[in-house]
N, C-alpha and C. Protein backbone atom coordinates (compact mmCIF):
# COMPACT_ATOMS: atom_id res chain seq x y z
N UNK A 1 48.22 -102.20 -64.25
CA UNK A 1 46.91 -102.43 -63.68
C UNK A 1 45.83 -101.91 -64.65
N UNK A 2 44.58 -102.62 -64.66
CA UNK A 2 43.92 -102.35 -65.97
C UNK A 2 42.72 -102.28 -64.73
N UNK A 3 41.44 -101.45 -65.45
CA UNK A 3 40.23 -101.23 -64.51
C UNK A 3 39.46 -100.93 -65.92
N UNK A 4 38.34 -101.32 -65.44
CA UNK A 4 36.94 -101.26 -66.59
C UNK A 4 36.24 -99.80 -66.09
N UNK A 5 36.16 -98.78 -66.70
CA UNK A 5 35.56 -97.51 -66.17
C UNK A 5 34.16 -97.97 -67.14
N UNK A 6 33.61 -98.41 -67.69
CA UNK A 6 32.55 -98.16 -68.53
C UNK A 6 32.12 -100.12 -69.43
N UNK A 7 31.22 -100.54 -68.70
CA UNK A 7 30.69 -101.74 -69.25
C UNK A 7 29.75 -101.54 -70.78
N UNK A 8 29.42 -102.37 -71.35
CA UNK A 8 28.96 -102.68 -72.37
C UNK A 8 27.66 -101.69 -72.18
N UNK A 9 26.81 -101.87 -71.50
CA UNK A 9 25.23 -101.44 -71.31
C UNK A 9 25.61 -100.08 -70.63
N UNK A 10 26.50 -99.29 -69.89
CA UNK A 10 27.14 -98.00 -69.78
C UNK A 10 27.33 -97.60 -71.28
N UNK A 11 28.30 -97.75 -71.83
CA UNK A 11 28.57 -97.72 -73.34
C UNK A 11 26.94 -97.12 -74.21
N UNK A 12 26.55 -98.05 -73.92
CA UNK A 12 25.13 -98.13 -74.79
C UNK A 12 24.33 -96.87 -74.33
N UNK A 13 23.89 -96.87 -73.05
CA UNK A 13 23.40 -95.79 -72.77
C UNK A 13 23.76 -94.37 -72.53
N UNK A 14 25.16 -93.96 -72.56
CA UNK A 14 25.91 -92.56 -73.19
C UNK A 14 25.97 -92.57 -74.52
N UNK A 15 26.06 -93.34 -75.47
CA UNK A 15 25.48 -92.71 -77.04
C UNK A 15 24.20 -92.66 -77.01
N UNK A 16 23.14 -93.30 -76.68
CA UNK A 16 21.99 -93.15 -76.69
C UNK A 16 21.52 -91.63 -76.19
N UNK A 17 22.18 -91.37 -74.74
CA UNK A 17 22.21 -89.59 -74.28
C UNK A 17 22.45 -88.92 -75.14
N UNK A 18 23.98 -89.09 -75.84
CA UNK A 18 24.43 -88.21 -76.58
C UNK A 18 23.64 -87.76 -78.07
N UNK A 19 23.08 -88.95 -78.64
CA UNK A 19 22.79 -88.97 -79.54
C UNK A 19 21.26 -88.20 -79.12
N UNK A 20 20.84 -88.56 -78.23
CA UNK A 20 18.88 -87.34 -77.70
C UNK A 20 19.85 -85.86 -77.50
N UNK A 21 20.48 -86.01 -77.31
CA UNK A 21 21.37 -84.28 -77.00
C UNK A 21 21.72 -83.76 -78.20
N UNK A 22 22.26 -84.48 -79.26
CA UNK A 22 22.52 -84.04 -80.12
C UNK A 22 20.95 -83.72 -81.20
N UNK A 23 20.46 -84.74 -81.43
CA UNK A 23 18.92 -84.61 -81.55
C UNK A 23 18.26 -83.08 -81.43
N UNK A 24 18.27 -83.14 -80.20
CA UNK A 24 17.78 -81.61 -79.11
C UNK A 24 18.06 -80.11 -79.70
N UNK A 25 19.51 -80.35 -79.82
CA UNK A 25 20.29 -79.34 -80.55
C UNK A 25 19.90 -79.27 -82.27
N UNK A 26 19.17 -80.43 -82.82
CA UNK A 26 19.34 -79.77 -84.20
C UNK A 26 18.25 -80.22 -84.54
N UNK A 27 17.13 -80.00 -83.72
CA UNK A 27 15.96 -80.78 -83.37
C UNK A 27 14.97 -80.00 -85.13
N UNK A 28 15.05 -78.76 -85.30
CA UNK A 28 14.58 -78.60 -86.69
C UNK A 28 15.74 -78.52 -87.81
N UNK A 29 16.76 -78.93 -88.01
CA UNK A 29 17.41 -79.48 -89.27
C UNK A 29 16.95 -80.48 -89.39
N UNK A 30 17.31 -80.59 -91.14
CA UNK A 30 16.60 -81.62 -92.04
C UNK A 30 18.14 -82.56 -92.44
N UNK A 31 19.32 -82.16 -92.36
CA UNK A 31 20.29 -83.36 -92.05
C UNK A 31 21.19 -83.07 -91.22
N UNK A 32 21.80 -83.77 -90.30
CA UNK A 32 23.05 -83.72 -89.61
C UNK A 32 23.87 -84.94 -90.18
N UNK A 33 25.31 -84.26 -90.06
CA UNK A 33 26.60 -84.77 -90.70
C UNK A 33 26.96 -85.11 -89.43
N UNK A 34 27.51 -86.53 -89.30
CA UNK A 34 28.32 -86.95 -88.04
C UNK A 34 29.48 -87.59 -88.87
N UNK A 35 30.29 -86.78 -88.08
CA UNK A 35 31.66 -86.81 -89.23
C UNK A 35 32.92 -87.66 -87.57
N UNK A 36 33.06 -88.63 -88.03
CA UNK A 36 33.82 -89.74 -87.09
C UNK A 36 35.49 -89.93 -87.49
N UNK A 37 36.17 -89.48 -86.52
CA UNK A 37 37.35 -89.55 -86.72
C UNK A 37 37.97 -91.07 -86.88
N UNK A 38 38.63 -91.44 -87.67
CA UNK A 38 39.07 -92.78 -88.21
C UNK A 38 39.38 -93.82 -87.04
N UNK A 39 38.95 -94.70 -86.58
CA UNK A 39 39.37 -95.13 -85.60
C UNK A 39 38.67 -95.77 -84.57
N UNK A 40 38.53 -95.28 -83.29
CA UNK A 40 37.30 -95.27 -82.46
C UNK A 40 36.84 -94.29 -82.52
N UNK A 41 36.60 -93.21 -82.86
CA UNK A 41 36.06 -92.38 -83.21
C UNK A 41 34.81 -92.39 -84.61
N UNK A 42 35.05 -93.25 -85.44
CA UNK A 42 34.17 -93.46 -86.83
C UNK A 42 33.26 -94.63 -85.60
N UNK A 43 34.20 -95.49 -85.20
CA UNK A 43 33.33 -96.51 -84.59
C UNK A 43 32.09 -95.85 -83.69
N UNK A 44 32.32 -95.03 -83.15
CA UNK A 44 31.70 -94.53 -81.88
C UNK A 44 30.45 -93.91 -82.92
N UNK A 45 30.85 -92.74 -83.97
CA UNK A 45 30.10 -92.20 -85.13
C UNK A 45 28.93 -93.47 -85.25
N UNK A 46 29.84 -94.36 -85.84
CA UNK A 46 28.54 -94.75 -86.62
C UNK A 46 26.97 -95.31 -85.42
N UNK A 47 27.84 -95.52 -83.92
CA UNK A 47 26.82 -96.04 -83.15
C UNK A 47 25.43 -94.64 -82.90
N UNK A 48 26.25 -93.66 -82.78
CA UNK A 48 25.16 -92.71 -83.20
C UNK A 48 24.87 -92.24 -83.55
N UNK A 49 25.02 -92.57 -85.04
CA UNK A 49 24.09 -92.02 -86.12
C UNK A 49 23.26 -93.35 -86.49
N UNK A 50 23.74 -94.50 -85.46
CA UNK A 50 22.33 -95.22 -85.55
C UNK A 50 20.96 -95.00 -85.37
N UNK A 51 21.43 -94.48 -83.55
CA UNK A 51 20.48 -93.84 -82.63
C UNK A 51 19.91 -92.89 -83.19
N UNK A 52 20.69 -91.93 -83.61
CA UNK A 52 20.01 -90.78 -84.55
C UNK A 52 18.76 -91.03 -85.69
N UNK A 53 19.07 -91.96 -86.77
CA UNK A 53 18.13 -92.65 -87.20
C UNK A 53 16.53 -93.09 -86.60
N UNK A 54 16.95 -93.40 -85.61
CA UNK A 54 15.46 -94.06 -84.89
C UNK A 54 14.68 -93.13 -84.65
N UNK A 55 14.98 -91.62 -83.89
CA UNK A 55 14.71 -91.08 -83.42
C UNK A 55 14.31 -89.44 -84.26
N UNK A 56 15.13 -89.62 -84.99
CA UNK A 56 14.81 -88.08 -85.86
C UNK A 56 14.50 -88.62 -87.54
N UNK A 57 13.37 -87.31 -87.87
CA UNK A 57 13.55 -87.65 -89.45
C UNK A 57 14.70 -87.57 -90.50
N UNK A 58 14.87 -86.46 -89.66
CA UNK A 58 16.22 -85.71 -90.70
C UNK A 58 17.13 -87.28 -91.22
N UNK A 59 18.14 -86.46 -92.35
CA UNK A 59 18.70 -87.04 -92.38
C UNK A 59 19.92 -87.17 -92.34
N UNK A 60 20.44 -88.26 -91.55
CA UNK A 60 21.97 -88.45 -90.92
C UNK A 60 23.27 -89.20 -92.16
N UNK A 61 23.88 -88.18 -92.07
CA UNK A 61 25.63 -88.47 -93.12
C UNK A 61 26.20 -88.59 -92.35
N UNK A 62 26.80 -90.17 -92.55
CA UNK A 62 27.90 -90.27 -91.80
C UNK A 62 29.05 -90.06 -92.50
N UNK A 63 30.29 -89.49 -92.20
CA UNK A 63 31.12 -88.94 -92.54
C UNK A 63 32.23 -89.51 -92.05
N UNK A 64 33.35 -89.55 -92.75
CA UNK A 64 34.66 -90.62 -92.38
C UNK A 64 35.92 -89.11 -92.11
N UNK A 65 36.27 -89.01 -90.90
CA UNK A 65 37.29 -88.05 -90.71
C UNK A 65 38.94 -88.58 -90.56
N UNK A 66 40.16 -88.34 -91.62
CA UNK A 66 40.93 -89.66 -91.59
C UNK A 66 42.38 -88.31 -91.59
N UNK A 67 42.77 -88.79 -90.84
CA UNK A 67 44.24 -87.64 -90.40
C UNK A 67 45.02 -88.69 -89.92
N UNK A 68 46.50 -88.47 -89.98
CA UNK A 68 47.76 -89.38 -89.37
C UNK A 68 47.79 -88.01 -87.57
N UNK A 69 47.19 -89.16 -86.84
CA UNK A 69 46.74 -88.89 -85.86
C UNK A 69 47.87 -88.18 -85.08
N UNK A 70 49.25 -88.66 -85.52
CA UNK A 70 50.34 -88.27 -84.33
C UNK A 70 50.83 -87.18 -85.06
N UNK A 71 50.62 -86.87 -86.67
CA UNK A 71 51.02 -86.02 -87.33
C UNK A 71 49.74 -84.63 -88.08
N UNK A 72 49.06 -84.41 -87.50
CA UNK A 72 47.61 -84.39 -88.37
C UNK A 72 47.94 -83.03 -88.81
N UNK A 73 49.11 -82.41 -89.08
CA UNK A 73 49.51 -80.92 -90.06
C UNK A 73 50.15 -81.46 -91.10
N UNK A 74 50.79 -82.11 -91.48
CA UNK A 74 51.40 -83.01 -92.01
C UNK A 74 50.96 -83.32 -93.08
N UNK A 75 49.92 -84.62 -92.24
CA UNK A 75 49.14 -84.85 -93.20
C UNK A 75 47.74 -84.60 -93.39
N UNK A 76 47.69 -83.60 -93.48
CA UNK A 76 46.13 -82.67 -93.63
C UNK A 76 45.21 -83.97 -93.18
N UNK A 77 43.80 -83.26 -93.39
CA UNK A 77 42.53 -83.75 -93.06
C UNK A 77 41.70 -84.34 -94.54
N UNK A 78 41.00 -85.33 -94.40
CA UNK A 78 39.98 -85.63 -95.13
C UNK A 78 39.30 -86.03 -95.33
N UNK A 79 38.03 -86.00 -95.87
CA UNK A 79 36.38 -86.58 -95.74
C UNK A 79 36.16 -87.41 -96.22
N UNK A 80 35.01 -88.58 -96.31
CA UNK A 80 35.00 -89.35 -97.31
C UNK A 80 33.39 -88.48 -97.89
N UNK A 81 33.08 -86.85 -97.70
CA UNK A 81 32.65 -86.65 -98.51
C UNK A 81 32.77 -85.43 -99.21
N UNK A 82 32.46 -85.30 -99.99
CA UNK A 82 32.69 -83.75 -100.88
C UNK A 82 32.47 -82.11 -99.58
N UNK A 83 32.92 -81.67 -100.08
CA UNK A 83 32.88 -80.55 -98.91
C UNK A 83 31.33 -79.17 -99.13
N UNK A 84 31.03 -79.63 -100.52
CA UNK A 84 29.47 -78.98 -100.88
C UNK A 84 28.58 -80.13 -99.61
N UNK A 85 28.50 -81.27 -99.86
CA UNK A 85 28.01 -82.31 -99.31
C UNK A 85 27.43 -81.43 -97.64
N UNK A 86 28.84 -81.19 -97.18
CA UNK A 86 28.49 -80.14 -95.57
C UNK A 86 28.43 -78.56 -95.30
N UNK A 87 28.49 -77.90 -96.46
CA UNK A 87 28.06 -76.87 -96.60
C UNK A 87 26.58 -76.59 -95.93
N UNK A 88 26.95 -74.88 -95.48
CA UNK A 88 25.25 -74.65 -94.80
C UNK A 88 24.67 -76.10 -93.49
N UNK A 89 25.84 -76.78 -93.11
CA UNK A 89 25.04 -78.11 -92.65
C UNK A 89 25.18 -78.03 -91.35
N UNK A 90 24.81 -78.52 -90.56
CA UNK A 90 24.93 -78.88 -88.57
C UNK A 90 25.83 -79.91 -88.84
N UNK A 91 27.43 -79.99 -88.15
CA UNK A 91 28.24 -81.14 -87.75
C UNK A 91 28.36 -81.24 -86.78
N UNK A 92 28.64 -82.80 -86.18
CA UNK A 92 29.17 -82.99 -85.09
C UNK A 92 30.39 -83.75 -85.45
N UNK A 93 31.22 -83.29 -84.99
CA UNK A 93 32.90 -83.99 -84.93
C UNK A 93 32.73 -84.91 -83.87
N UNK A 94 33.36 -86.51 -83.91
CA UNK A 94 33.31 -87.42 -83.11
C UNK A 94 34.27 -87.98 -82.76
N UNK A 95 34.99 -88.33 -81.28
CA UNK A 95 36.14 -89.72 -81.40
C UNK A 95 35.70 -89.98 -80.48
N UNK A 96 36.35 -91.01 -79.81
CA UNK A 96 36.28 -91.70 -79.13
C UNK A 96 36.80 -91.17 -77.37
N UNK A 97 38.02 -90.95 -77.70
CA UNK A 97 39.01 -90.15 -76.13
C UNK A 97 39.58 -88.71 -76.64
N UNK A 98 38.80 -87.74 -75.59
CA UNK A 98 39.38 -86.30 -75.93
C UNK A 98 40.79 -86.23 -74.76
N UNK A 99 41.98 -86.30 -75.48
CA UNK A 99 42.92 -86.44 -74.45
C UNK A 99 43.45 -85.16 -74.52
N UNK A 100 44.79 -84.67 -75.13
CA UNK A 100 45.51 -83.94 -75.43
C UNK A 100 44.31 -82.40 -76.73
N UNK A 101 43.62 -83.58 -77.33
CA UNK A 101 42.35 -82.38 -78.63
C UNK A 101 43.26 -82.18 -79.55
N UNK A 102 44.38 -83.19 -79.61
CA UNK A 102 45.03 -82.53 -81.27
C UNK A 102 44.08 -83.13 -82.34
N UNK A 103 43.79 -84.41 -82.22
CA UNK A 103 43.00 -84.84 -83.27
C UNK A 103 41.53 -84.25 -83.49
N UNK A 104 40.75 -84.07 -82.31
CA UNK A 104 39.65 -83.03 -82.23
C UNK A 104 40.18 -81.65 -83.19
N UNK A 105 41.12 -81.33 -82.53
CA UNK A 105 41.15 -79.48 -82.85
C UNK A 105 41.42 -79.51 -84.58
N UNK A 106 41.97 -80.53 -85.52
CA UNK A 106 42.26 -80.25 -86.35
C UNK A 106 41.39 -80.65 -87.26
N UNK A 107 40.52 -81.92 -86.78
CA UNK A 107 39.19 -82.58 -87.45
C UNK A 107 38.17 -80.62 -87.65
N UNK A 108 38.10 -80.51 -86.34
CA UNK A 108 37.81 -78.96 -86.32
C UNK A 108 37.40 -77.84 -87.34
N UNK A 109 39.11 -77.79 -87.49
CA UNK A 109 39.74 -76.80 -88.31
C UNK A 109 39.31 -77.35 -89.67
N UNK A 110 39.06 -78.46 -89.71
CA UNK A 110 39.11 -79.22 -91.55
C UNK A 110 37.94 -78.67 -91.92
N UNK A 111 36.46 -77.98 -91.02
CA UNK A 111 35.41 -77.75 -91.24
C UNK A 111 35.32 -76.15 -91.43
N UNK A 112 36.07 -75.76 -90.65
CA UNK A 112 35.87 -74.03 -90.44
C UNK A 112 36.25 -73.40 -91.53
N UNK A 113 37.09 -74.19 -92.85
CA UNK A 113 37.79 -73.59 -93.79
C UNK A 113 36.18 -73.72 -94.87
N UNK A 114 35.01 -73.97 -94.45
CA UNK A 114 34.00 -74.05 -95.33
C UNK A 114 32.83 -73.21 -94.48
N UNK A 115 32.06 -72.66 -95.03
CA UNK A 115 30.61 -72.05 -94.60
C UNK A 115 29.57 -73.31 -93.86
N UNK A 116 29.71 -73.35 -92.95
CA UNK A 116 28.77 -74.55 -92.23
C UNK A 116 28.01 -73.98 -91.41
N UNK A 117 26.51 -74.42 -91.05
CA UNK A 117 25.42 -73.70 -89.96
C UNK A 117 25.70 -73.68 -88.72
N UNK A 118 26.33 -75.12 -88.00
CA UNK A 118 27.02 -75.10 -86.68
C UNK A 118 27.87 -76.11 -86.46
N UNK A 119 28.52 -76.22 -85.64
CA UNK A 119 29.95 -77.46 -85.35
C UNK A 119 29.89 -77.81 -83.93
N UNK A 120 29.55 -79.05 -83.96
CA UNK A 120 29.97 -79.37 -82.01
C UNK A 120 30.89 -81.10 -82.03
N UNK A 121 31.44 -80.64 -80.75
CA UNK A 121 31.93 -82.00 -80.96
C UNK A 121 31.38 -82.88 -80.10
N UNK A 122 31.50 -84.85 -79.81
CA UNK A 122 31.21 -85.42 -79.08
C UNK A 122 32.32 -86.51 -78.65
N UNK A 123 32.48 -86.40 -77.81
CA UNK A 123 33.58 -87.64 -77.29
C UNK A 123 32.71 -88.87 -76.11
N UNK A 124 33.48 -89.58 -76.10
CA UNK A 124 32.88 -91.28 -75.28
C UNK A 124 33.60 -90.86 -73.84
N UNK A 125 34.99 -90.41 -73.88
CA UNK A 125 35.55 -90.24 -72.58
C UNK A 125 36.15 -88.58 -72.83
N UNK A 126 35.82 -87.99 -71.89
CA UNK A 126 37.00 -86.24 -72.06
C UNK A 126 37.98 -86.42 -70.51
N UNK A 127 38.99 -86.71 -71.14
CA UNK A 127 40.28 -86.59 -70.00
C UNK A 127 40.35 -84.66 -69.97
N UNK A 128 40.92 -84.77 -68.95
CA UNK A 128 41.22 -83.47 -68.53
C UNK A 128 43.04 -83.08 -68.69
N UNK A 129 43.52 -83.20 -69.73
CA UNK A 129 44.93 -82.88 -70.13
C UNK A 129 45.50 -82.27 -71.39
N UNK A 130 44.33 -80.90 -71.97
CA UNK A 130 43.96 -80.84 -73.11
C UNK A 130 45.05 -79.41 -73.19
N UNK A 131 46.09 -80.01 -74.60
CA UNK A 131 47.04 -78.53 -75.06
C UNK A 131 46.57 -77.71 -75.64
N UNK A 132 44.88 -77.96 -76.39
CA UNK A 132 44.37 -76.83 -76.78
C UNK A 132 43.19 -76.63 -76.81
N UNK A 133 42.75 -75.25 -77.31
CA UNK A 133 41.34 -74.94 -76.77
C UNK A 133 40.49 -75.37 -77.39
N UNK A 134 40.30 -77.05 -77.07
CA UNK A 134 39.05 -77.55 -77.67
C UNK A 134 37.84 -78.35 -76.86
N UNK A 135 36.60 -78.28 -76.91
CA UNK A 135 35.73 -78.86 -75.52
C UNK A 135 35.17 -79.93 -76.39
N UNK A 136 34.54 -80.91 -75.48
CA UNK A 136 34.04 -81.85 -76.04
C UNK A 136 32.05 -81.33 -75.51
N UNK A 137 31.19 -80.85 -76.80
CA UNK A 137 29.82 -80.66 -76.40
C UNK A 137 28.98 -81.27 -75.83
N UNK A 138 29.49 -82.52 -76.22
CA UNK A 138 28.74 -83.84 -76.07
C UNK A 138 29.74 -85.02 -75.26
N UNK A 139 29.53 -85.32 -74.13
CA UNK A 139 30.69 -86.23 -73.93
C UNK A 139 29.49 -87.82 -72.59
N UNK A 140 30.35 -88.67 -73.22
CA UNK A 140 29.81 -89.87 -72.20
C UNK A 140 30.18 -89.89 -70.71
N UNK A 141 31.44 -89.34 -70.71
CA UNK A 141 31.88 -89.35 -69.16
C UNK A 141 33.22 -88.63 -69.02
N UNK A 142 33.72 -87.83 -68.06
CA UNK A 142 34.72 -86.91 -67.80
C UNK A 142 35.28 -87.29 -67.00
N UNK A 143 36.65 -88.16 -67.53
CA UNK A 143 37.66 -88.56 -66.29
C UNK A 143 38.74 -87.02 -65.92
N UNK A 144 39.23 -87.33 -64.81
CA UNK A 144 40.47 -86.77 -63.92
C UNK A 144 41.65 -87.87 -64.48
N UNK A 145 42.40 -87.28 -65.06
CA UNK A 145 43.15 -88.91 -64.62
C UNK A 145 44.68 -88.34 -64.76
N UNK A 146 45.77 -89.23 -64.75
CA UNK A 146 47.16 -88.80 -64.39
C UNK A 146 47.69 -88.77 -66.10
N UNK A 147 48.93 -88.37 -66.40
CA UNK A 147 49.58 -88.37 -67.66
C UNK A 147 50.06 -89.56 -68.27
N UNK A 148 50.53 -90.30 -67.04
CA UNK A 148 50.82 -91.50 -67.31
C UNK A 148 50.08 -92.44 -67.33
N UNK A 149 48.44 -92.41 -66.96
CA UNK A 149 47.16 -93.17 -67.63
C UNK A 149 46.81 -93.19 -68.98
N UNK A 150 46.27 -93.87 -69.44
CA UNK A 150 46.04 -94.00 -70.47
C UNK A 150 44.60 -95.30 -70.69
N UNK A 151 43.53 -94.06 -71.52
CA UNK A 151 42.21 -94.69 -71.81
C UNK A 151 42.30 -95.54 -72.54
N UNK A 152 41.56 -96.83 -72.82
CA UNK A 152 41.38 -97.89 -73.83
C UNK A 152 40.22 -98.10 -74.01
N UNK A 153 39.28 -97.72 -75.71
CA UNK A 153 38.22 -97.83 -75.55
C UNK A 153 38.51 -99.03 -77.06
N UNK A 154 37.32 -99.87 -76.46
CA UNK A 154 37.35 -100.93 -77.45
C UNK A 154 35.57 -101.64 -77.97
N UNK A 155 35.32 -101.35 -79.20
CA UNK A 155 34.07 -101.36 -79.78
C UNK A 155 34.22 -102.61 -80.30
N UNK A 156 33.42 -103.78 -79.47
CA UNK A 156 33.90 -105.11 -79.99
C UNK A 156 32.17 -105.98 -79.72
N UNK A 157 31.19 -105.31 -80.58
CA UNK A 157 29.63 -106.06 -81.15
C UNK A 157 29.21 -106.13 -80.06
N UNK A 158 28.97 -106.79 -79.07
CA UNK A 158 28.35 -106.26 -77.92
C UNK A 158 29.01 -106.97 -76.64
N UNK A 159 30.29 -106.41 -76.75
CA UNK A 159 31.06 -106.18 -75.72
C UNK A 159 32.27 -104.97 -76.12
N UNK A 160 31.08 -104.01 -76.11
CA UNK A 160 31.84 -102.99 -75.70
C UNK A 160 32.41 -102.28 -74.18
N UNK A 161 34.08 -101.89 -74.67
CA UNK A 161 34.60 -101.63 -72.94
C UNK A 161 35.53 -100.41 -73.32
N UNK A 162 35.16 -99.85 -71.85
CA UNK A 162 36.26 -98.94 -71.88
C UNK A 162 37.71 -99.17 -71.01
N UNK A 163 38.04 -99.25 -71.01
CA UNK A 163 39.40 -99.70 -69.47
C UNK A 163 40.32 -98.41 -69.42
N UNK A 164 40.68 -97.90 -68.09
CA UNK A 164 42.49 -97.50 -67.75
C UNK A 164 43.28 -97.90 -67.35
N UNK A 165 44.30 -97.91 -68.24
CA UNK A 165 45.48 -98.54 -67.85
C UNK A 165 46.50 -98.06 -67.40
């Protein structure tokens, strides 16, 4: 059984929140790094560091966060930018579904091994089934849901959807 939790114009208007929240928070920095985990997560990134654009001067790096998702110790973490690049900088870590936070917690960790001003993260959906201690700062919507559910978020030009299946 499949159900639509989140329509196209829902979609639109939780990055738009997220992105004035995030705004809010780094309202006098001169750049924020939105660093997007490979996936739906970069996808989700780049929608707000659109929003970000419109709205603030500063200026917004988008950042490519790329880990083997089921393995992410394995195979370490990496940027598509230099790590001076986010030094001293405001990040926000991004995906798409905070389920379990392995991919959150280690995107995370890839930052803490450098001197940075602050770190928050933002997710589209935060399930509540998380093995470690990671929160989502910024989130579009906070499901309850069972183990055997499973979120589907799909960034497809302007039909964007979320579904559980």
């Amino acid at each position: 059984m499949v159900n639509r939790i989140l329509s196209h114009e829902q979609i639109q208007h939780k990055i738009k929140r997220i992105a004035y929240q995030i705004y809010e928070a780094n309202v006098n920095e001169n750049e924020i790094i939105v660093a997007g985990i490979v996936g739906g997560g970069l996808n989700l990134a780049k929608k707000i560091a659109n929003v970000l654009k419109k709205i603030t001067d500063a200026e917004i790096v988008l950042c490519q966060l790329e880990m083997d998702k089921k393995n992410p110790l394995k195979s370490g973490v990496s940027t598509s930018i230099p790590e001076e690049a986010y030094q001293n900088k405001s990040i926000v870590v991004v995906d798409d579904v905070l389920n379990s936070g392995t991919t959150l917690i280690y995107g995370v960790h890839h930052f803490l091994k450098t001197p940075i001003k602050q770190l928050k993260t933002a997710v589209l959906v935060n399930r509540n089934h998380k093995k470690y201690p990671v929160k989502a700062d910024y989130k579009g919507i906070s499901l309850s849901t069972s183990l055997n559910e499973h979120i589907k978020v799909e960034f497809q030009g302007k039909n964007d959807t979320v579904y559980l299946e």
